[in-house]
C-alpha atoms as a PDB file:
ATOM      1  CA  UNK A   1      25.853  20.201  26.691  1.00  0.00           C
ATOM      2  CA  UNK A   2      24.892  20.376  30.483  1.00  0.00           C
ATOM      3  CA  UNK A   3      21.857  22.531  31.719  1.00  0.00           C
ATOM      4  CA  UNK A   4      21.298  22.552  35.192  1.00  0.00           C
ATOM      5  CA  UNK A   5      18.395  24.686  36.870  1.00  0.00           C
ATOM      6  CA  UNK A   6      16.545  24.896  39.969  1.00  0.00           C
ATOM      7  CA  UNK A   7      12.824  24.850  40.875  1.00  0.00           C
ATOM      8  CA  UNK A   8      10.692  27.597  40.444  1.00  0.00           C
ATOM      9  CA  UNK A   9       7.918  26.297  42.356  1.00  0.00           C
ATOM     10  CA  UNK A  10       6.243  23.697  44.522  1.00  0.00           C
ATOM     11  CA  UNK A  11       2.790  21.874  44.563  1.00  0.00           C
ATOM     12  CA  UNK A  12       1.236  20.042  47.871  1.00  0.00           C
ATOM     13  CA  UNK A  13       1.286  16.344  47.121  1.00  0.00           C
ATOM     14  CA  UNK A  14      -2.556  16.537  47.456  1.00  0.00           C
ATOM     15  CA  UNK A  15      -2.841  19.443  44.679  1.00  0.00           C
ATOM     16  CA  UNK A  16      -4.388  20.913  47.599  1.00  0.00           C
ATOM     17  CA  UNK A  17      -3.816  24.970  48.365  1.00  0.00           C
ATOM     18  CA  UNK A  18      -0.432  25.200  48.779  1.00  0.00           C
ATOM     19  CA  UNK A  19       1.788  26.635  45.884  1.00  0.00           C
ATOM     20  CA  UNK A  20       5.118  27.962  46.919  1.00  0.00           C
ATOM     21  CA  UNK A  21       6.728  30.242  44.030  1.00  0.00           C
ATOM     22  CA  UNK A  22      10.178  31.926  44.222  1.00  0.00           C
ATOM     23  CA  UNK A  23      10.149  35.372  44.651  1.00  0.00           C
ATOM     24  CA  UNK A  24      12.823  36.032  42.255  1.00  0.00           C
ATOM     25  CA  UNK A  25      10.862  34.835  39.496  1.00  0.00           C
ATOM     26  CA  UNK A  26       7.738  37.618  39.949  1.00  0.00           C
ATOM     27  CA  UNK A  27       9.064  40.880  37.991  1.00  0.00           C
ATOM     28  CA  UNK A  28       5.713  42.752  38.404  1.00  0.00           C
ATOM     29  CA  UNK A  29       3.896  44.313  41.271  1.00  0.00           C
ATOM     30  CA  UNK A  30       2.081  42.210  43.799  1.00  0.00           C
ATOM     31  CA  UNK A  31      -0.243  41.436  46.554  1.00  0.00           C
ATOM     32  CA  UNK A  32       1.586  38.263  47.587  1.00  0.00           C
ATOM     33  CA  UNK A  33       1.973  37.551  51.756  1.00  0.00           C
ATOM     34  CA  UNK A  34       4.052  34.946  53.155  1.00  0.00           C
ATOM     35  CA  UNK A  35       2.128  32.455  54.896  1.00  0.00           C
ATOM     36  CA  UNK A  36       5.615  30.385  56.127  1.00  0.00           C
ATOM     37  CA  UNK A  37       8.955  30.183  56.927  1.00  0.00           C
ATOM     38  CA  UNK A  38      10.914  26.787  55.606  1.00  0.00           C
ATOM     39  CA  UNK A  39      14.479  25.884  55.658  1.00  0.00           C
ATOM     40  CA  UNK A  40      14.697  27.844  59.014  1.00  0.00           C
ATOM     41  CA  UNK A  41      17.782  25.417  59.778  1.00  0.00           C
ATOM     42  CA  UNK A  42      19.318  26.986  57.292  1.00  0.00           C
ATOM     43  CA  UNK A  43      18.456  30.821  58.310  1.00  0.00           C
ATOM     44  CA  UNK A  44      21.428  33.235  58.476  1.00  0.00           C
ATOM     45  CA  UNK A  45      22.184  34.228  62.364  1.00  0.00           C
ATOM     46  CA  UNK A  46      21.377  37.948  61.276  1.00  0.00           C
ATOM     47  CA  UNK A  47      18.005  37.136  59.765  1.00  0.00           C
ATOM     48  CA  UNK A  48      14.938  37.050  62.376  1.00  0.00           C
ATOM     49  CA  UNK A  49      11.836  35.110  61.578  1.00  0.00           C
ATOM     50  CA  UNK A  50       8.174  36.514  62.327  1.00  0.00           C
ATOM     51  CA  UNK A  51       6.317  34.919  65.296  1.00  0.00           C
ATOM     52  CA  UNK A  52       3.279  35.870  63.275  1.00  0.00           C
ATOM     53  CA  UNK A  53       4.119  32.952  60.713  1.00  0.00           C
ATOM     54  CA  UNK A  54       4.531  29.071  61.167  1.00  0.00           C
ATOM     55  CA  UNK A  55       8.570  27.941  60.687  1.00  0.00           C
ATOM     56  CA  UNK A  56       9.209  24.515  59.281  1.00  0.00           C
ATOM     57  CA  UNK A  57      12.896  23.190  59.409  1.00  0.00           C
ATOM     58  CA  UNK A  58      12.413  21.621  55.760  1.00  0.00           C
ATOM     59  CA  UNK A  59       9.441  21.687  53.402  1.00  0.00           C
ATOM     60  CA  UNK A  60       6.159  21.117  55.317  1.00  0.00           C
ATOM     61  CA  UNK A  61       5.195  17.395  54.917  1.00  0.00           C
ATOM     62  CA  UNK A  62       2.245  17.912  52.348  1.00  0.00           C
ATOM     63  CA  UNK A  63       4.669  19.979  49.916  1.00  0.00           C
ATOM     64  CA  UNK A  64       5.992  18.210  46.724  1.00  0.00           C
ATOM     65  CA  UNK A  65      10.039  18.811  46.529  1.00  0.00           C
END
């Protein structure tokens, strides 16, 4: 049998501060802010980042994949 998946989070390399969780996976309330926007090179035209957060064409360079 075949199981694929896909990743529900991601750690910094340095187990530093960084976590990055999926937001699909949170089914209760929250006080959860972004602090980034990754993958922008891969943003829909129609969607517009905030200029109030830092944008990162991939994963920042400290974050596990």
């Amino acid at each position: 049998m075949k199981t694929t998946g896909s990743r529900l989070m991601n750690y910094a390399k340095d187990n530093g501060d960084y976590l990055s969780i999926t937001l699909s996976c949170i089914d209760t309330p929250h006080n959860l802010k972004p602090i980034a926007d990754v993958f922008v090179i891969y943003k829909v035209n129609w969607h517009n980042l905030s200029d109030r957060l830092p944008h990162f064409d991939e994963l920042p360079p400290d974050v596990v994949s």
